[in-house]
C-alpha atoms as a PDB file:
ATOM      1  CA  UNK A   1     122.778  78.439  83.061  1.00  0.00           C
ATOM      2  CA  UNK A   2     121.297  76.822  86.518  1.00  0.00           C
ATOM      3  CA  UNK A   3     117.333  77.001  86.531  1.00  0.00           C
ATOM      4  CA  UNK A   4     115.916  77.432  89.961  1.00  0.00           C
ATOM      5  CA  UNK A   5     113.362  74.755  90.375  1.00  0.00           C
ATOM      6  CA  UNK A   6     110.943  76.465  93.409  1.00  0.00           C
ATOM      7  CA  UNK A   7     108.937  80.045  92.177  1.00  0.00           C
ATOM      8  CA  UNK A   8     110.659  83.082  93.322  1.00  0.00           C
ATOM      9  CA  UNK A   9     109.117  86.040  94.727  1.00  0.00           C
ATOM     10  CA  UNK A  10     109.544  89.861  93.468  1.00  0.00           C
ATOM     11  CA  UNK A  11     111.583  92.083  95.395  1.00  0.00           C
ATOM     12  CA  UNK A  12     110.703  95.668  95.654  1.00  0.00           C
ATOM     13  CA  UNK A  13     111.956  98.691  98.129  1.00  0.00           C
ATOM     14  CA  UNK A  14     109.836 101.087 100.032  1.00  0.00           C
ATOM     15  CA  UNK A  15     111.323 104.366 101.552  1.00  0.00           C
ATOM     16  CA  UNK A  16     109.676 105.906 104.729  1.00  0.00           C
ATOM     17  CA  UNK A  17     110.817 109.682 105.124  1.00  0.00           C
ATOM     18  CA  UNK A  18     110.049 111.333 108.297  1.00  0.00           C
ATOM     19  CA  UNK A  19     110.738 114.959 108.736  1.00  0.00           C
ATOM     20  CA  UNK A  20     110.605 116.272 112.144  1.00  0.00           C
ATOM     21  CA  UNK A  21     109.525 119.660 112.826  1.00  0.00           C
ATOM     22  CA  UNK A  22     108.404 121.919 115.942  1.00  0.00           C
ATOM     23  CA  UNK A  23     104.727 121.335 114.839  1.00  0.00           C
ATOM     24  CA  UNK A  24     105.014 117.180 114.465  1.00  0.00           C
ATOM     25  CA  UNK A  25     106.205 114.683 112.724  1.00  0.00           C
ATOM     26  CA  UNK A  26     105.717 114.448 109.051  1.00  0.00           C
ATOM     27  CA  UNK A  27     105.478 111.723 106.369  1.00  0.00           C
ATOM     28  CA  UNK A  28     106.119 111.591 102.559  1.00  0.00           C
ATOM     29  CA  UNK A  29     103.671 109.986 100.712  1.00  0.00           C
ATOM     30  CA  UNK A  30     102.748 109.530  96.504  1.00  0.00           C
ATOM     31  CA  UNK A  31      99.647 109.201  94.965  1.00  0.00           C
ATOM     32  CA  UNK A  32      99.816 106.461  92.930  1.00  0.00           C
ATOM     33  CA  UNK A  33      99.284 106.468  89.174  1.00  0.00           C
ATOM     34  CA  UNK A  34      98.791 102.994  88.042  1.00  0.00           C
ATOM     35  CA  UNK A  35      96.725  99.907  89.914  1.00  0.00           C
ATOM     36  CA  UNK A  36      96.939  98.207  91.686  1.00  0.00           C
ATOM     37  CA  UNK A  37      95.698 101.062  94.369  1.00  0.00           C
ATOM     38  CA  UNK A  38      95.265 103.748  91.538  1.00  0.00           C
ATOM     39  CA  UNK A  39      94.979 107.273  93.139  1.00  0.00           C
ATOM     40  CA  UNK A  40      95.546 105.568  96.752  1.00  0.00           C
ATOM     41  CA  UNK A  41      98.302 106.952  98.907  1.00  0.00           C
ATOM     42  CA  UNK A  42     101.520 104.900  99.395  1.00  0.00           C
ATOM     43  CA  UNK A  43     105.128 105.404 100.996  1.00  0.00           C
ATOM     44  CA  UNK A  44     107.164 105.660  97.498  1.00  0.00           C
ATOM     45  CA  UNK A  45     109.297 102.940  96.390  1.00  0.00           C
ATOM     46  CA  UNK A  46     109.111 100.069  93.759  1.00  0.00           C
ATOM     47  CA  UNK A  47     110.975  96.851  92.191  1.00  0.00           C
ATOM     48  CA  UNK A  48     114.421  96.252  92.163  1.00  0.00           C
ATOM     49  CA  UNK A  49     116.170  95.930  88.708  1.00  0.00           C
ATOM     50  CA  UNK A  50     118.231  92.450  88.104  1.00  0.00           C
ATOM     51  CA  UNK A  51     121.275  92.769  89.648  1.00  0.00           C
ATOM     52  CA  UNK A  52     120.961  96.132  91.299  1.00  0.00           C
ATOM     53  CA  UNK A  53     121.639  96.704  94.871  1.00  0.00           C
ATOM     54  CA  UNK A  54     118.839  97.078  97.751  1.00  0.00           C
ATOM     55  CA  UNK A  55     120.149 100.045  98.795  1.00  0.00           C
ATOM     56  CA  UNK A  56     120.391 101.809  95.337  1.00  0.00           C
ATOM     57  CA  UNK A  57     117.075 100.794  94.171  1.00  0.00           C
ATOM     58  CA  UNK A  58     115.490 102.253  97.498  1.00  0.00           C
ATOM     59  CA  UNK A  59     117.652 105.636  96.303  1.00  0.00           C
ATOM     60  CA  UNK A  60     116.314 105.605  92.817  1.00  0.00           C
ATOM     61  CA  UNK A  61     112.750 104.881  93.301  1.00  0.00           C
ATOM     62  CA  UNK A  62     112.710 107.936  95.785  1.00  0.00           C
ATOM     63  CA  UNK A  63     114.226 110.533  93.208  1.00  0.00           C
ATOM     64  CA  UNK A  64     112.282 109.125  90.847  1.00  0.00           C
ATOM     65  CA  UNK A  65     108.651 109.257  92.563  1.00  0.00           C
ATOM     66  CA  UNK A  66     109.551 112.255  94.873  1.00  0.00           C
ATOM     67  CA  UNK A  67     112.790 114.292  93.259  1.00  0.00           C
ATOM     68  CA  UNK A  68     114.206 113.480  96.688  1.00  0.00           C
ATOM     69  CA  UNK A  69     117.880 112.178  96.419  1.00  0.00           C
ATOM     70  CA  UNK A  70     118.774 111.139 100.245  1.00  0.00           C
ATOM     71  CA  UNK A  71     121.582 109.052 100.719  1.00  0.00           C
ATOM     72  CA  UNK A  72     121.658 108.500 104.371  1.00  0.00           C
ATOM     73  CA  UNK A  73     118.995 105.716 103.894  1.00  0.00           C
ATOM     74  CA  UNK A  74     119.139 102.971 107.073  1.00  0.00           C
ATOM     75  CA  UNK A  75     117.571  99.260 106.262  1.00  0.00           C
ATOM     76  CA  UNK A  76     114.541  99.021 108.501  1.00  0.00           C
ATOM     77  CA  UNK A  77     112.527  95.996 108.128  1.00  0.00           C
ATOM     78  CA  UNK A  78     111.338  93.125 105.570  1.00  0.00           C
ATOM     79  CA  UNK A  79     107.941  92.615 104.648  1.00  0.00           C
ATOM     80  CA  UNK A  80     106.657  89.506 102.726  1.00  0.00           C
ATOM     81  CA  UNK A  81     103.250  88.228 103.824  1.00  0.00           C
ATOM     82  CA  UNK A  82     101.613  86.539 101.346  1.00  0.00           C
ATOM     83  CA  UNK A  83      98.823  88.815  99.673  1.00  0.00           C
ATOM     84  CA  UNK A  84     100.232  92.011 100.507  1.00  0.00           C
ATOM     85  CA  UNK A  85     100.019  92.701  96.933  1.00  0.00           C
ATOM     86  CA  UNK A  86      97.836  91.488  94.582  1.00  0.00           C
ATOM     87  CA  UNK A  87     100.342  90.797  91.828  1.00  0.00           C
ATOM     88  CA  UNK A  88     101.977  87.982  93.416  1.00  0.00           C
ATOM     89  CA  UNK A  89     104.302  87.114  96.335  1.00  0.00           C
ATOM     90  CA  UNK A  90     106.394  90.572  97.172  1.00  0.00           C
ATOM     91  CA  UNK A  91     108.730  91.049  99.767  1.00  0.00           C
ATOM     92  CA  UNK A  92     109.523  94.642 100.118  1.00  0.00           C
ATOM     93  CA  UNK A  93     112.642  95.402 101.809  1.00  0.00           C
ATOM     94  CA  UNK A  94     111.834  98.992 103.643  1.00  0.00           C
ATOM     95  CA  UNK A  95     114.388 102.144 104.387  1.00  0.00           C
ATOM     96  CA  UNK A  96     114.048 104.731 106.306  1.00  0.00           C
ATOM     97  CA  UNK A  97     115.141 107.776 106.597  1.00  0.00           C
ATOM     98  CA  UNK A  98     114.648 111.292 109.056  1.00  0.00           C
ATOM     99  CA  UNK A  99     115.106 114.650 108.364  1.00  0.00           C
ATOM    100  CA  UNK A 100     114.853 117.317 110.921  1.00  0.00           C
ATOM    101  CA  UNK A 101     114.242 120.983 110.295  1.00  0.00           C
ATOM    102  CA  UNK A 102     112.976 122.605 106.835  1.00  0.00           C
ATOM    103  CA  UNK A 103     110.353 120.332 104.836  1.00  0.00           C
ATOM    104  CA  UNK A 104     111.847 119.494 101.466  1.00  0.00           C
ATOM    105  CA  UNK A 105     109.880 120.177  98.910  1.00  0.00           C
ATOM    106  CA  UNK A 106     108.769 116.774  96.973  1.00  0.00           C
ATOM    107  CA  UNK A 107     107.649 116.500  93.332  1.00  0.00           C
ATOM    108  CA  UNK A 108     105.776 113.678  92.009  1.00  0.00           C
ATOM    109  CA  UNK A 109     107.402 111.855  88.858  1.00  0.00           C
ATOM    110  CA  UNK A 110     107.387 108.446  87.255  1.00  0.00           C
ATOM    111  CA  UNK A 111     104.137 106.289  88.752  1.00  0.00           C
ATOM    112  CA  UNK A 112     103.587 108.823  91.309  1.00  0.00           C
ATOM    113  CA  UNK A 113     100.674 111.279  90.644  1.00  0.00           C
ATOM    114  CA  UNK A 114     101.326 113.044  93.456  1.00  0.00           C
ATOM    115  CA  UNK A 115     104.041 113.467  96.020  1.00  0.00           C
ATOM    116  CA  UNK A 116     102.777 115.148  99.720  1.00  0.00           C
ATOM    117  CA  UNK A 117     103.534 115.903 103.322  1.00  0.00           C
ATOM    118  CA  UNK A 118     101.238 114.253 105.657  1.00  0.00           C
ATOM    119  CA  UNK A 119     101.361 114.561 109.742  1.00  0.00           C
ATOM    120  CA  UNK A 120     101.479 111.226 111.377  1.00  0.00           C
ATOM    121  CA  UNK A 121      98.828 111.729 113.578  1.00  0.00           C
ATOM    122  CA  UNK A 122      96.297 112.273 109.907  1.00  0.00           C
ATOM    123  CA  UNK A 123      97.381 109.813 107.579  1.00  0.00           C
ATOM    124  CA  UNK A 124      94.816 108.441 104.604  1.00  0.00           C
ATOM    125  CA  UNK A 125      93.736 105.461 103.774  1.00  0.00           C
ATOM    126  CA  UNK A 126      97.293 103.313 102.341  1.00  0.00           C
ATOM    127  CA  UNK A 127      97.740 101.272  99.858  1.00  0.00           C
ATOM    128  CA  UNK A 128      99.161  97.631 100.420  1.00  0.00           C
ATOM    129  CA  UNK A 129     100.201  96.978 103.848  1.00  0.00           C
ATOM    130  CA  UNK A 130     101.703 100.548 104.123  1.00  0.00           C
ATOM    131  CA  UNK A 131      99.632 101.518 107.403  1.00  0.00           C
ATOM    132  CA  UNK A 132     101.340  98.643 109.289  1.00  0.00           C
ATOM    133  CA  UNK A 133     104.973  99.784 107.464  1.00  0.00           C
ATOM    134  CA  UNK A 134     104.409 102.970 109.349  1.00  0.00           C
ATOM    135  CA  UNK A 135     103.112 102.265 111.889  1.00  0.00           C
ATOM    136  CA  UNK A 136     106.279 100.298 112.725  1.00  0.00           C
ATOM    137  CA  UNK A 137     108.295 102.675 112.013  1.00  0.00           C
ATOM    138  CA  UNK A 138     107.142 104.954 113.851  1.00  0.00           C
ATOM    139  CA  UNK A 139     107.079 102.645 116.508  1.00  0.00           C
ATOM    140  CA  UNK A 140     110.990 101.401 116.191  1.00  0.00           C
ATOM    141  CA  UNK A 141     112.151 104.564 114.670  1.00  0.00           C
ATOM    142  CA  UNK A 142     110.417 107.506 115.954  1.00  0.00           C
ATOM    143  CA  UNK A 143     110.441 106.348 119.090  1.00  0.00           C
ATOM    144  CA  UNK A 144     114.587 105.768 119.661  1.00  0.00           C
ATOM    145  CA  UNK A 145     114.835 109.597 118.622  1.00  0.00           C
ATOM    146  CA  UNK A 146     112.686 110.794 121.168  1.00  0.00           C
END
């Protein structure tokens, strides 16, 4: 078997689900169970298994964390900044995803402690680099809907 020579990076997937109702614009969000960022809020999402598609990993670690099985995931954006998580080099590849209408209810499950609604406009503090995740989002995404 070929051994790569250079150190590779972890690959994980975050999944940013707005729903967008008469009263604003909502985000999911998990409390998180384990560090790093214990009981900080975070988009849900986590590492991709060898050999598993982007896509599908994004679509497991939201049922898993949330109970939320959403198919109609779009690729948004890559994030890889050195130091954006303090277990080593990560590059998260993020989805997104909208729903319009009646909130679905969320559970928490897996490494989430917590799965919750929040209103765009009254985040908390986020773990990682998750406040600039959404806030792009919003930016690229929210904004082409309206």
């Amino acid at each position: 078997m070929y051994k790569y020579e250079y150190p590779r990076p972890m690959v994980t997937t975050d999944i940013v689900v707005f729903n967008k109702k008469d009263n604003g614009v909502f985000i999911l969000l998990i409390k998180r169970k384990n560090e790093p960022f214990k009981d900080k809020w975070a988009l849900p999402g986590g590492f991709v298994d060898e050999y598993e598609p982007l896509i599908h990993a994004a679509q497991r670690e939201l049922e898993e964390e949330t109970g939320l099985r959403i198919f109609d995931l779009s690729q948004f954006f890559a994030y890889g900044d050195p130091g954006r998580d303090p277990r080593g080099h990560t590059i998260s590849v993020v989805y997104t995803a909208i729903i319009e209408g009646e909130t679905p209810v969320a559970n928490a499950g897996d490494d989430a402690k917590e799965a919750k609604w929040f209103n765009i406009k009254k985040l908390p503090e986020l773990a990682f680099d998750h406040r600039i995740i959404v806030k792009d989002a919003v930016n690229d995404c929210l904004n082409k809907e309206l």
